[in-house]
Protein backbone atom coordinates (compact mmCIF):
# COMPACT_ATOMS: atom_id res chain seq x y z
CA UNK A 1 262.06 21.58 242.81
CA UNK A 2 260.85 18.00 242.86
CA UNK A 3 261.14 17.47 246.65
CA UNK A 4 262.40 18.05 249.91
CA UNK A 5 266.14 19.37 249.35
CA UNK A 6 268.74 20.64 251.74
CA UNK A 7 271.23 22.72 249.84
CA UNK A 8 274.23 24.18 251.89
CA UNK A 9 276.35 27.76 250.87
CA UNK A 10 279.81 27.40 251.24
CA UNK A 11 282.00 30.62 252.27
CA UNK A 12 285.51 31.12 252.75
CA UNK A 13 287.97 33.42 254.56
CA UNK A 14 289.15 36.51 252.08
CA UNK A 15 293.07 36.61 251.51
CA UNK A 16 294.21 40.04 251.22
CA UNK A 17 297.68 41.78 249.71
CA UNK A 18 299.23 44.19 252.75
CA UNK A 19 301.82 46.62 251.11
CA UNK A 20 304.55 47.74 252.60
CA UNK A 21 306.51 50.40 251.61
CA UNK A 22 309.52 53.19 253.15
CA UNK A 23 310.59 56.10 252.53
CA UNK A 24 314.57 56.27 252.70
CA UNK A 25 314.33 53.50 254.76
CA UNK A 26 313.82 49.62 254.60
CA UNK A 27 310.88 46.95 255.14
CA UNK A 28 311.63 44.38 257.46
CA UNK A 29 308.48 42.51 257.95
CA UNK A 30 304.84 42.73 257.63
CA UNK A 31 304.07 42.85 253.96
CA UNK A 32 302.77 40.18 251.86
CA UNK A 33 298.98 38.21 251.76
CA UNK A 34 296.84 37.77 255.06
CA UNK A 35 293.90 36.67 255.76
CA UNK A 36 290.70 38.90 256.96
CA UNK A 37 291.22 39.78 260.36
CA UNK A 38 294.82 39.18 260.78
CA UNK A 39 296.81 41.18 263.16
CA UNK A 40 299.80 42.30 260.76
CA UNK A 41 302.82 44.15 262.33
CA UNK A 42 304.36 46.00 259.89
CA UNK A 43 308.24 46.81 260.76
CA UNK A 44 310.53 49.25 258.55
CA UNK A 45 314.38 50.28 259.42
CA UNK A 46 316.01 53.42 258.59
CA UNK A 47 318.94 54.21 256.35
CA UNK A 48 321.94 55.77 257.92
CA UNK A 49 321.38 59.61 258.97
CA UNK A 50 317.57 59.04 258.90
CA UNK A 51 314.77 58.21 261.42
CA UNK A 52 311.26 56.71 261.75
CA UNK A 53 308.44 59.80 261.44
CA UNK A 54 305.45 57.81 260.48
CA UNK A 55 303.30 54.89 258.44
CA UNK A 56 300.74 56.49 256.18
CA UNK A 57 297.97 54.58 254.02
CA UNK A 58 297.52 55.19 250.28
CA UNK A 59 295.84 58.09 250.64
CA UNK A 60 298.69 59.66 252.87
CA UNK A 61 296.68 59.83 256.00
CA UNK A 62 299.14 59.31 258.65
CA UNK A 63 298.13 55.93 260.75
CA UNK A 64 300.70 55.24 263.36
CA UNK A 65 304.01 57.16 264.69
CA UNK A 66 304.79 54.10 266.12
CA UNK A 67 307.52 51.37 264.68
CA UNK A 68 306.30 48.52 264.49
CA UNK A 69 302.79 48.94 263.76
CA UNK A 70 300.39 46.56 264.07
CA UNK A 71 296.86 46.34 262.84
CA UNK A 72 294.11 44.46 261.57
CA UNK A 73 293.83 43.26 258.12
CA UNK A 74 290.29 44.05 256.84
CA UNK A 75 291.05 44.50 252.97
CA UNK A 76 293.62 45.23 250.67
CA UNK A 77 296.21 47.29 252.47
CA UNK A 78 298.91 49.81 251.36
CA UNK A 79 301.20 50.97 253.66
CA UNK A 80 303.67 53.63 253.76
CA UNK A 81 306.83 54.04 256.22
CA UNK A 82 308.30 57.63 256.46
CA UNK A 83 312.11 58.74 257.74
CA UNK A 84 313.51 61.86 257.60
CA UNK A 85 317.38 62.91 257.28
CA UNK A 86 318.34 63.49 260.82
CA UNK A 87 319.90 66.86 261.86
CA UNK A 88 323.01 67.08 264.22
CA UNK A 89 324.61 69.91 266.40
CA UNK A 90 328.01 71.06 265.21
CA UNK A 91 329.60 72.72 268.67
CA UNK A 92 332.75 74.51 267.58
CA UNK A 93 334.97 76.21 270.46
CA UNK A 94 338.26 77.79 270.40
CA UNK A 95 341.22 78.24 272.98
CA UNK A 96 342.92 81.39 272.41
CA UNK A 97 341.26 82.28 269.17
CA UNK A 98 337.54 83.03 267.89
CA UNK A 99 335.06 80.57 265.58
CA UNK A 100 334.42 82.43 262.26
CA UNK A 101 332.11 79.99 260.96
CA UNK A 102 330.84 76.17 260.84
CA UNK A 103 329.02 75.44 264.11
CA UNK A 104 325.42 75.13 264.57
CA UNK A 105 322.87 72.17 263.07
CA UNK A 106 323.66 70.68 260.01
CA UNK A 107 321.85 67.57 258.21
CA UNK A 108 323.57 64.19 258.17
CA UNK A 109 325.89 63.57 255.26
CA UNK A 110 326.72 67.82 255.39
CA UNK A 111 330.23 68.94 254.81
CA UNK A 112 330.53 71.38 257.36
CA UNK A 113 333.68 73.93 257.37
CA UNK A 114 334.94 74.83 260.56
CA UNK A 115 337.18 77.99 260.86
CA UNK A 116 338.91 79.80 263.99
CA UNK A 117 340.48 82.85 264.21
CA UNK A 118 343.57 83.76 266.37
CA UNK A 119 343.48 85.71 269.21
CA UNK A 120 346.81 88.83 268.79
CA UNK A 121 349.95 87.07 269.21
CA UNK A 122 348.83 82.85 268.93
CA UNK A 123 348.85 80.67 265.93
CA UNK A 124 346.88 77.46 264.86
CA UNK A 125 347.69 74.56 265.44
CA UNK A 126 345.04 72.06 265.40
CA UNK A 127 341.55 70.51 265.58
CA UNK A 128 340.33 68.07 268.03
CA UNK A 129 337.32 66.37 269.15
CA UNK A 130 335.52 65.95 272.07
CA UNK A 131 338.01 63.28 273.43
CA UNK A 132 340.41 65.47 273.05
CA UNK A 133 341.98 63.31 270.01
CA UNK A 134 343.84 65.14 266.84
CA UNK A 135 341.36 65.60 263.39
CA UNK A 136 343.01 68.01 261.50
CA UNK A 137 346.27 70.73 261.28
CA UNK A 138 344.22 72.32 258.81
CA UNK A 139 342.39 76.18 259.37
CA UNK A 140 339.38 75.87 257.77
CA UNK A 141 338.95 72.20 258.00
CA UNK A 142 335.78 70.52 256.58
CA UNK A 143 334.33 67.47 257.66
CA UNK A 144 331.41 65.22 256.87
CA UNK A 145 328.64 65.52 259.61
CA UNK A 146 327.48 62.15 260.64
CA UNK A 147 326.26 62.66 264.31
CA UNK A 148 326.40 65.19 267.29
CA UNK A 149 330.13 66.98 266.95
CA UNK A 150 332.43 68.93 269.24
CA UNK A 151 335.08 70.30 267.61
CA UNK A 152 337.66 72.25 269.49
CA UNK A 153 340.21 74.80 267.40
CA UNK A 154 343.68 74.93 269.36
CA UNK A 155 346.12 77.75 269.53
CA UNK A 156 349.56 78.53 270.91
CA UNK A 157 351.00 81.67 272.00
CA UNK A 158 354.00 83.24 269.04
CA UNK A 159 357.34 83.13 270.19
CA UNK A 160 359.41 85.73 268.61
CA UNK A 161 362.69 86.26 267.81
CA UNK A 162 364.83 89.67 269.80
CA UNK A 163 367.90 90.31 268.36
CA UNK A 164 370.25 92.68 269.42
CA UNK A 165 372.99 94.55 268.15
CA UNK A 166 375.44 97.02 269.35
CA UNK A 167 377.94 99.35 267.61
CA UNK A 168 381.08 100.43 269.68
CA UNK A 169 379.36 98.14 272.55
CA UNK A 170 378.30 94.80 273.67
CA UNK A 171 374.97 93.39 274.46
CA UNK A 172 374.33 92.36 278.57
CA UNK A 173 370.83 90.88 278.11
CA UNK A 174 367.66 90.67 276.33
CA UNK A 175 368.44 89.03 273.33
CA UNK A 176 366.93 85.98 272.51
CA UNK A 177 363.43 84.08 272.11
CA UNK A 178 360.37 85.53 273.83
CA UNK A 179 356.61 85.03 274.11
CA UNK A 180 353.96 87.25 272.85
CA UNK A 181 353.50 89.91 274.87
CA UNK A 182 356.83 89.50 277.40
CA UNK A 183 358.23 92.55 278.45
CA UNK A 184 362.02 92.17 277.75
CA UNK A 185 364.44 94.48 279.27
CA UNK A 186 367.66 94.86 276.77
CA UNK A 187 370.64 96.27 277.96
CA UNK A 188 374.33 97.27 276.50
CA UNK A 189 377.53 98.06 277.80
CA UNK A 190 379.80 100.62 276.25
CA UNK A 191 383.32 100.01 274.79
CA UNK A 192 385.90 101.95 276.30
CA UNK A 193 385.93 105.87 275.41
CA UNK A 194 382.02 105.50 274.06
CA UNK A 195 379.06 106.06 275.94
CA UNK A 196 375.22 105.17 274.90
CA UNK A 197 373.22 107.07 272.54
CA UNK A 198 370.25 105.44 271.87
CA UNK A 199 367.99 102.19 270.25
CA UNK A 200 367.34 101.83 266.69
CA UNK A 201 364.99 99.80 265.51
CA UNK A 202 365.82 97.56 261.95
CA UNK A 203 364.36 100.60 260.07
CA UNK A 204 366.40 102.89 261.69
CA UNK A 205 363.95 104.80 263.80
CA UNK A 206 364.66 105.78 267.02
CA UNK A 207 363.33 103.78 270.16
CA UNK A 208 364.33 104.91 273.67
CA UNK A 209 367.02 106.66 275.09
CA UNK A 210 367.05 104.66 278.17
CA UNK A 211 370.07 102.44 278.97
CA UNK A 212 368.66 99.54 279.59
CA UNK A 213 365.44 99.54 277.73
CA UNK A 214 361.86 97.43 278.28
CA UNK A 215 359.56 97.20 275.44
CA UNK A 216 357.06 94.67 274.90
CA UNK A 217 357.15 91.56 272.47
CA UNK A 218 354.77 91.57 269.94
CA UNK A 219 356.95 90.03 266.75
CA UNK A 220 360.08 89.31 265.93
CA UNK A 221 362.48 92.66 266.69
CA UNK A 222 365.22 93.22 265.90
CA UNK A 223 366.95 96.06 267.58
CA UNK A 224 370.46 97.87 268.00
CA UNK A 225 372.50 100.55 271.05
CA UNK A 226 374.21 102.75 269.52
CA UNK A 227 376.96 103.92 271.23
CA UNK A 228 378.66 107.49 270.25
CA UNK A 229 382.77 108.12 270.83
CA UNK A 230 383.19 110.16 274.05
CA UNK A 231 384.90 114.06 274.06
CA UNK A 232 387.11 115.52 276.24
CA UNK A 233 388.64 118.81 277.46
CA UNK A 234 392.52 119.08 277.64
CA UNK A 235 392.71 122.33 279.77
CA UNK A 236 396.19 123.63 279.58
CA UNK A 237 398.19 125.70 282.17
CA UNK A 238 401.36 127.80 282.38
CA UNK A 239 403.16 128.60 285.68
CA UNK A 240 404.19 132.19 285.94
CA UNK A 241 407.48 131.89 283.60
CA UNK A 242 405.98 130.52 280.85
CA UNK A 243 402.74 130.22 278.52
CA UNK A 244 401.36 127.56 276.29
CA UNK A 245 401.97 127.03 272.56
CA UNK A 246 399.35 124.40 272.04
CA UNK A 247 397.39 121.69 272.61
CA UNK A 248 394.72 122.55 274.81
CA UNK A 249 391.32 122.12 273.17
CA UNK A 250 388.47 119.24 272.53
CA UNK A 251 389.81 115.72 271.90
CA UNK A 252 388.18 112.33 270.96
CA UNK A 253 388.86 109.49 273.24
CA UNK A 254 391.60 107.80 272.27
CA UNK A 255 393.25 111.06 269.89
CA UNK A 256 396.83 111.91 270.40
CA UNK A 257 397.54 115.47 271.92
CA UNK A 258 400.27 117.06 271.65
CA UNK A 259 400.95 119.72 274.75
CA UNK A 260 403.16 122.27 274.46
CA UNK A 261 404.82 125.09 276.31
CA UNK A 262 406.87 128.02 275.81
CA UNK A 263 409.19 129.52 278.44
CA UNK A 264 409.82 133.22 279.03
CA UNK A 265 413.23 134.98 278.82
CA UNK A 266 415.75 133.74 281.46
CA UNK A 267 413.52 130.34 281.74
CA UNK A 268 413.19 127.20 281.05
CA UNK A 269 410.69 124.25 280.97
CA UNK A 270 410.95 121.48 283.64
CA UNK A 271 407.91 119.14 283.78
CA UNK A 272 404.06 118.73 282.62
CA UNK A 273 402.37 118.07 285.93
CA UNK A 274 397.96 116.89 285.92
CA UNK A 275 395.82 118.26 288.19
CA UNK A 276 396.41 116.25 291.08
CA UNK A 277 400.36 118.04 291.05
CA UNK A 278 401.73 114.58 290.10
CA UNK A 279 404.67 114.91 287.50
CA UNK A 280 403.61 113.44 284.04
CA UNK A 281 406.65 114.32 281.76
CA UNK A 282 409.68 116.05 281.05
CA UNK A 283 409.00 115.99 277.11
CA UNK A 284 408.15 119.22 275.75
CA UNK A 285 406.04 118.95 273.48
CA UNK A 286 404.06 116.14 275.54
CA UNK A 287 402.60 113.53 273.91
CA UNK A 288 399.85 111.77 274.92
CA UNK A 289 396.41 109.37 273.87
CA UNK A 290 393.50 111.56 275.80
CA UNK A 291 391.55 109.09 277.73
CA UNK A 292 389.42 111.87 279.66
CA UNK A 293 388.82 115.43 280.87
CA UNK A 294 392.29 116.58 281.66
CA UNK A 295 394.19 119.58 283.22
CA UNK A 296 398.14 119.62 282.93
CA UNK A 297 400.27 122.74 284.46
CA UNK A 298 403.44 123.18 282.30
CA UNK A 299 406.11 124.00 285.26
CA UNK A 300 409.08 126.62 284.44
CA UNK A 301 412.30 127.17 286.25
CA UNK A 302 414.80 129.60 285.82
CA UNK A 303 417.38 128.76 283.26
CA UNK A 304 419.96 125.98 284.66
CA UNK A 305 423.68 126.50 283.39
CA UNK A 306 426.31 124.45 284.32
CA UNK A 307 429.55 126.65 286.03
CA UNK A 308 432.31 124.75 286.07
CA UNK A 309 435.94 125.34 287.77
CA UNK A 310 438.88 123.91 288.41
CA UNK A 311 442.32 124.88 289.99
CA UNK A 312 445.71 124.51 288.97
CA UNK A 313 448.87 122.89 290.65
CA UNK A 314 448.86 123.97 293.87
CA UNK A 315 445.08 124.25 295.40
CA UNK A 316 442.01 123.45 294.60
CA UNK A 317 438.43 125.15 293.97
CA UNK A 318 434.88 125.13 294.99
CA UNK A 319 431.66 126.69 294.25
CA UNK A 320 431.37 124.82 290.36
CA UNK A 321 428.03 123.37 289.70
CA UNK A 322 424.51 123.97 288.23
CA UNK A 323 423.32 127.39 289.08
CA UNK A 324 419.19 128.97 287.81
CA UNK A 325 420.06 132.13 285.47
CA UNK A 326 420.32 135.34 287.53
CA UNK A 327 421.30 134.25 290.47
CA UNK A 328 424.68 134.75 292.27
CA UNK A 329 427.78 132.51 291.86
CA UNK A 330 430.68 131.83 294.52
CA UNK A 331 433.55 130.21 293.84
CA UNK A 332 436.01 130.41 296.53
CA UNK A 333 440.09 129.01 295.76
CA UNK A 334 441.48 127.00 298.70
CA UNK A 335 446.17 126.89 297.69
CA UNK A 336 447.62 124.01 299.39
CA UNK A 337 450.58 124.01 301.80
CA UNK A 338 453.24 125.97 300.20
CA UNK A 339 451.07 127.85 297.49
CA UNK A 340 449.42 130.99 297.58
CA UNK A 341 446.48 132.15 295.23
CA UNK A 342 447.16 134.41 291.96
CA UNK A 343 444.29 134.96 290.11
CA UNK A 344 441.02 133.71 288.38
CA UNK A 345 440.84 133.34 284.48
CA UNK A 346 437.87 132.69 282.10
CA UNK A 347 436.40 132.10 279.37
CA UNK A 348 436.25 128.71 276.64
CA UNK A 349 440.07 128.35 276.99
CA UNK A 350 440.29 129.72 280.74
CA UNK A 351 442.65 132.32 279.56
CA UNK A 352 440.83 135.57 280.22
CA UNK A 353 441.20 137.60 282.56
CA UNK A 354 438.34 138.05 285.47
CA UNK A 355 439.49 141.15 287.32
CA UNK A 356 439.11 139.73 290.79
CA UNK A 357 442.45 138.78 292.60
CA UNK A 358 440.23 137.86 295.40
CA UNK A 359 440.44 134.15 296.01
CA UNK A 360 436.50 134.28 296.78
CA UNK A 361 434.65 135.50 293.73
CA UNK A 362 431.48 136.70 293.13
CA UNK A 363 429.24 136.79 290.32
CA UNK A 364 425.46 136.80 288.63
CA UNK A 365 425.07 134.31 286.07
CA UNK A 366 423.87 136.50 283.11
CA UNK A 367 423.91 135.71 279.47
CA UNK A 368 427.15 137.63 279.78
CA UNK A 369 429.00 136.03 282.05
CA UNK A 370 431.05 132.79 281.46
CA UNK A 371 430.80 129.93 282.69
CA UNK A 372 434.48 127.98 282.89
CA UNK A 373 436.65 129.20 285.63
CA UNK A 374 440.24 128.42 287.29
CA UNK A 375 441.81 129.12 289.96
CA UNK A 376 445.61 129.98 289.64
CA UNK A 377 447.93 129.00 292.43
CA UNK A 378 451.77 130.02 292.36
CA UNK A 379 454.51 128.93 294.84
CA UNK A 380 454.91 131.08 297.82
CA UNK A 381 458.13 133.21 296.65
CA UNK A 382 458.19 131.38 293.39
CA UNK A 383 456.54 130.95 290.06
CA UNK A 384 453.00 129.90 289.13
CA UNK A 385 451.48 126.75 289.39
CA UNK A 386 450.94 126.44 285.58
CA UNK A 387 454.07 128.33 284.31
CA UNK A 388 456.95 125.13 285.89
CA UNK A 389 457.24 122.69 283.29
CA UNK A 390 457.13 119.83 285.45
CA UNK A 391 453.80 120.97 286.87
CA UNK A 392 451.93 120.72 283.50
CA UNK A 393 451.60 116.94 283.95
CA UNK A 394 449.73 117.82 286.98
CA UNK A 395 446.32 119.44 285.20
CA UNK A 396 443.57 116.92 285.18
CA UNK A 397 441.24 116.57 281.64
CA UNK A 398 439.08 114.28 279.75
CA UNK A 399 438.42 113.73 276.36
CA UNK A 400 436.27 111.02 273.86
CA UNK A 401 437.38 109.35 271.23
CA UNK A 402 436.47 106.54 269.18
CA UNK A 403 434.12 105.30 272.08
CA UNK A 404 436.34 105.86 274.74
CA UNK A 405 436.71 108.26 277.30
CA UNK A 406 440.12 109.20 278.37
CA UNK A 407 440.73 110.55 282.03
CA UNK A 408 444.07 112.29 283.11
CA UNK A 409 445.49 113.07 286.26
CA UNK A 410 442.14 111.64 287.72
CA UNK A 411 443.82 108.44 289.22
CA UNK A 412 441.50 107.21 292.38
CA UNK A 413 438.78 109.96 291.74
CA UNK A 414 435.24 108.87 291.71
CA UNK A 415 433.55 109.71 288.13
CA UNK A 416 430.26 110.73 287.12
CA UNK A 417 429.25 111.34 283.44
CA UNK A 418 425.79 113.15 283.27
CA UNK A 419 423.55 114.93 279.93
CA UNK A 420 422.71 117.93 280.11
CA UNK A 421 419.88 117.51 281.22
CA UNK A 422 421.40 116.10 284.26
CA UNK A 423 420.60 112.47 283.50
CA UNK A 424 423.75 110.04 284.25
CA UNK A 425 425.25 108.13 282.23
CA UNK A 426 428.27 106.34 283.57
CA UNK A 427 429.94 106.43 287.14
CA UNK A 428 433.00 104.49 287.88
CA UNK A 429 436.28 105.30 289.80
CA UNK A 430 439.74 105.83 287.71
CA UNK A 431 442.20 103.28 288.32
CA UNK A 432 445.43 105.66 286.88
CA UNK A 433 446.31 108.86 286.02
CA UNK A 434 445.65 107.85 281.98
CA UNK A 435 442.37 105.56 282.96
CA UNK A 436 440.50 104.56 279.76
CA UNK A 437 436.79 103.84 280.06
CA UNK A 438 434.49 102.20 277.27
CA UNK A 439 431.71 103.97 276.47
CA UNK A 440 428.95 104.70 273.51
CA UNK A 441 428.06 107.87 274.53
CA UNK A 442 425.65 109.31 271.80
CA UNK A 443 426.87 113.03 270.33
CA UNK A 444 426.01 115.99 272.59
CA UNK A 445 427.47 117.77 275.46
CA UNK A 446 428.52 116.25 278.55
CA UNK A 447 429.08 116.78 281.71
CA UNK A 448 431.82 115.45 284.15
CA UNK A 449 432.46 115.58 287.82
CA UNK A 450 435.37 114.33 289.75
CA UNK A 451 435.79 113.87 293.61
CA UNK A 452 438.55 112.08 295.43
CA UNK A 453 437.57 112.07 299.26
CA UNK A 454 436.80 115.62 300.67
CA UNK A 455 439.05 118.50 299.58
CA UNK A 456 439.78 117.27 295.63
CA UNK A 457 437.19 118.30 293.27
CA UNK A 458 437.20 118.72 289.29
CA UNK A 459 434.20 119.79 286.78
CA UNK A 460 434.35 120.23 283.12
CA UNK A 461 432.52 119.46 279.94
CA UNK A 462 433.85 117.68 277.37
CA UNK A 463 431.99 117.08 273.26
CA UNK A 464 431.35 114.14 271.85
CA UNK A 465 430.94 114.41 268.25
């Protein structure tokens, strides 16, 4: 030192390096060089799905939970920012079912799968969010969580299909489509001559007996009435003359019966009358489609044989007609002015002899007695009314032939053609003594009576062949 000196130290402000750093996030501002004693704020963001925790130094000591940080820079500074992965709440719910699996917390970025089950008798149908806004048709559905999420599962109730079936019926009600769990009533009606049985189901098994019947929906059904072909009694009866051959018995509806009767000696058959005593038939046997229960009387009469008479020139007869076998028989000879009665013959040809010169005769009608008759008239002092030549004209008769019937000596009498059976056929009056009257009369026996006004009478059968 050679003198006085003044010497002067120069200092200057230290620079130092603050670095900043994150953690799945981002620095925004802060790092770089400052100078001693700066207040540095030190500022990070996050990446999506994290958030701020905490800045630690070098060493990992945590320094501030706050964002931004600010501090003073003394020295060299290294500084950390930390995020972590956020974690969101998954809220599944269900209407009309159950959740199997998904809901809960789950990290950001997780695929979460979200399942449901039905409740008995709903399906899925979809997913939706909190707003009530479709995400998926799909049962499980998975989904990336990215925040707080309500998801809701949606279900409808089935609807089923009921159909019905009938055999020898027809279905009223209940078919159709129905919602789980509906009770349904179904119901048939019978065809006629059937009556219900009971309800199948598709398998075959037997469901209810009941007519109509109410089950409960739980899938699709299909079911079927049954319907089983009704039976019926045919009670036959005989009046006292008679008895029944057959017929009576146990009948399906709808089968053909055929009732028939026998009549005792001396009998015969008139009518098949029901229960109620109204007539039914004349047929015998009776046919008939049996439609239900059913009583039927067979009626008998005593037998019914035609007596016929008729008089010769000179009088006239009466007493002819239909008469029951056994009973008694009058026929009673009325001569006209001038004539006197002779005598009664018989038989097919009305030449035999009766025995009774009575003009009022008696008899039973037995198998043995006949049953054509005349009266014979004679002039008083004179000859008989069928012996004179020029009486012979006088005898009235009918015949057939090639589809006509021929009338003589029957001018002006009123005519009536009947069966046998007493059902008539033709009635006119004869316009001459040799009328001719067209008529297809079918072959059989017939029977013909003539009446011209009170006292003229004439019976007789004729044949058509």
């Amino acid at each position: 030192m050679t003198g006085d000196t003044a010497v002067q130290a120069h200092f200057a402000i230290n620079s130092y390096l603050v670095s900043l750093s994150a953690v799945n996030g981002t620095i925004t501002s802060g790092g770089g060089s400052h100078t001693h004693g700066t207040e540095v704020t030190a500022e990070a963001s996050n990446e999506e799905g994290y958030h701020f925790v905490k800045w630690t130094n070098a060493a990992g000591d945590s320094l501030s939970g706050e964002n931004p940080y600010t501090f003073t820079v003394t020295g060299d500074t290294a500084v950390q920012a930390h995020f972590a992965i956020n974690s969101y709440l998954v809220s599944l719910s269900a209407v009309n079912g159950t959740i199997t699996s998904g809901g809960g917390s789950h990290t950001h970025g997780t695929e979460v799968t979200a399942e449901a089950s039905n409740e008995e008798g709903y399906h899925f149908v979809k997913w939706t969010n909190a707003a009530g806004d479709s995400l998926s048709g799909e049962n499980p559905y998975t989904f990336t969580v990215t925040g707080d999420t309500a998801v809701q599962a949606h279900f409808a109730i089935n609807s089923y299909s009921v159909s019905l079936s009938a055999v020898n019926g027809t279905i009223t009600s209940g078919d159709g489509s129905h919602t789980h769990g509906t009770e349904v009533t179904a119901e048939a009606r019978n065809e006629e001559g059937y009556h219900f049985v009971k309800w199948t189901n598709a398998a075959g098994d037997s469901l209810s007996g009941e007519n109509p019947y109410t089950f409960m929906v739980t899938g699709d059904t299909a079911v079927q009435a049954h319907f089983a072909i009704n039976s019926y009694e045919v009670n036959l009866f005989a009046t006292e003359h008679g008895r029944i051959a057959s017929g009576d018995g146990t009948y399906t509806h709808g089968a053909e019966a055929a009732a028939e009767a026998a009549a005792y000696y001396g009998y015969h058959f008139i009518r098949w009358e029901n229960a109620a005593g109204d007539s039914l038939s004349a047929d015998n046997p009776y046919r008939f489609a049996v439609k239900g229960d059913m009583e039927l009387t067979a009626v008998f009469s005593g037998v019914r044989r035609l007596v016929t008479a008729e008089a010769s020139a000179g009088g006239r007869v009466t007493g002819g007609g239909y008469y029951d076998y056994g009973s008694q028989v009058t026929l009673t000879a009325l001569p006209d002015s001038g004539y006197r009665f002779a005598k009664w013959t018989a038989g097919e040809k009305l030449v035999e002899q009766v025995g009774s010169t009575d003009s009022s005769y008696s008899f039973l009608l037995i198998w043995a007695a006949f049953d054509s008759y005349r009266a014979n008239f004679v002039k008083e002092g004179g000859g008989t009314g069928v012996g004179a030549t020029h009486e012979l004209h006088l005898l009235p008769g009918v015949y057939y032939a090639e589809g006509v019937l021929h009338l003589v000596n029957l001018d002006g009498y009123s005519i009536s053609v009947s069966t046998m059976k007493g059902e008539r056929v033709l009635q006119f009056t004869a316009d001459s003594d040799n009328a001719e009257q067209a008529a297809a009369l079918p072959a059989g026996v017939y029977i013909l009576n003539a009446a011209k006004w009170k006292e003229k009478y004439y019976v007789t059968k004729f044949v058509v062949k």
